[in-house]
Protein backbone atom coordinates (compact mmCIF):
# COMPACT_ATOMS: atom_id res chain seq x y z
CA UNK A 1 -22.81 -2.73 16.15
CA UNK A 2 -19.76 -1.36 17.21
CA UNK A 3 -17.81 -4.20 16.52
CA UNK A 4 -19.10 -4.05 12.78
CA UNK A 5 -17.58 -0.88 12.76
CA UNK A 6 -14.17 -1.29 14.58
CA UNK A 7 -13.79 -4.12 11.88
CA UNK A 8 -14.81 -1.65 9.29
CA UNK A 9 -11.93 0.50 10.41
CA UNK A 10 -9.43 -2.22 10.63
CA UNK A 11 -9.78 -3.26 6.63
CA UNK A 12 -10.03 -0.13 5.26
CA UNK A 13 -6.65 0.49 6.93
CA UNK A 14 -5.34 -2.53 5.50
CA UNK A 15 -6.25 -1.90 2.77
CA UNK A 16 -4.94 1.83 2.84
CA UNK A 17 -1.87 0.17 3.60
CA UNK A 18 -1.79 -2.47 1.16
CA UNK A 19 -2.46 0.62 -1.49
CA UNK A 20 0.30 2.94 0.07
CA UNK A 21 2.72 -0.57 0.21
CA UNK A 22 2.31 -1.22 -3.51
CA UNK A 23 2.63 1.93 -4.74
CA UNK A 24 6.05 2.37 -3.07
CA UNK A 25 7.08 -1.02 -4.46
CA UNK A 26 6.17 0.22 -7.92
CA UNK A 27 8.23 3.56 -7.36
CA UNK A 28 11.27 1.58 -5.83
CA UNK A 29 11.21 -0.60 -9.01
CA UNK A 30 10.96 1.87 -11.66
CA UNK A 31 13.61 3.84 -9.91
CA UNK A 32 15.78 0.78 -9.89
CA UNK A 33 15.11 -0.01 -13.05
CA UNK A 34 16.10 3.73 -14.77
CA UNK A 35 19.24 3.35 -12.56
CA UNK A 36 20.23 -0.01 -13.89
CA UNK A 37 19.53 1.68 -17.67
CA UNK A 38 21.77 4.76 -16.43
């Protein structure tokens, strides 16, 4: 049981981070790509 839930821990994290990861990757591109219009 409480391996089912330290595993439950670990992917929502990765997840979380996945989520946080692409986000900034979307920001950094945008921001990239107004500068290069600029």
């Amino acid at each position: 049981m409480l391996l089912v839930s330290v595993y439950q821990s670990v992917t929502l994290n990765i997840l979380y981070i996945g989520e946080l990861w692409a986000t900034e990757n979307r920001s950094m591109r945008w921001f990239s790509f107004c500068k290069m219009e600029m």
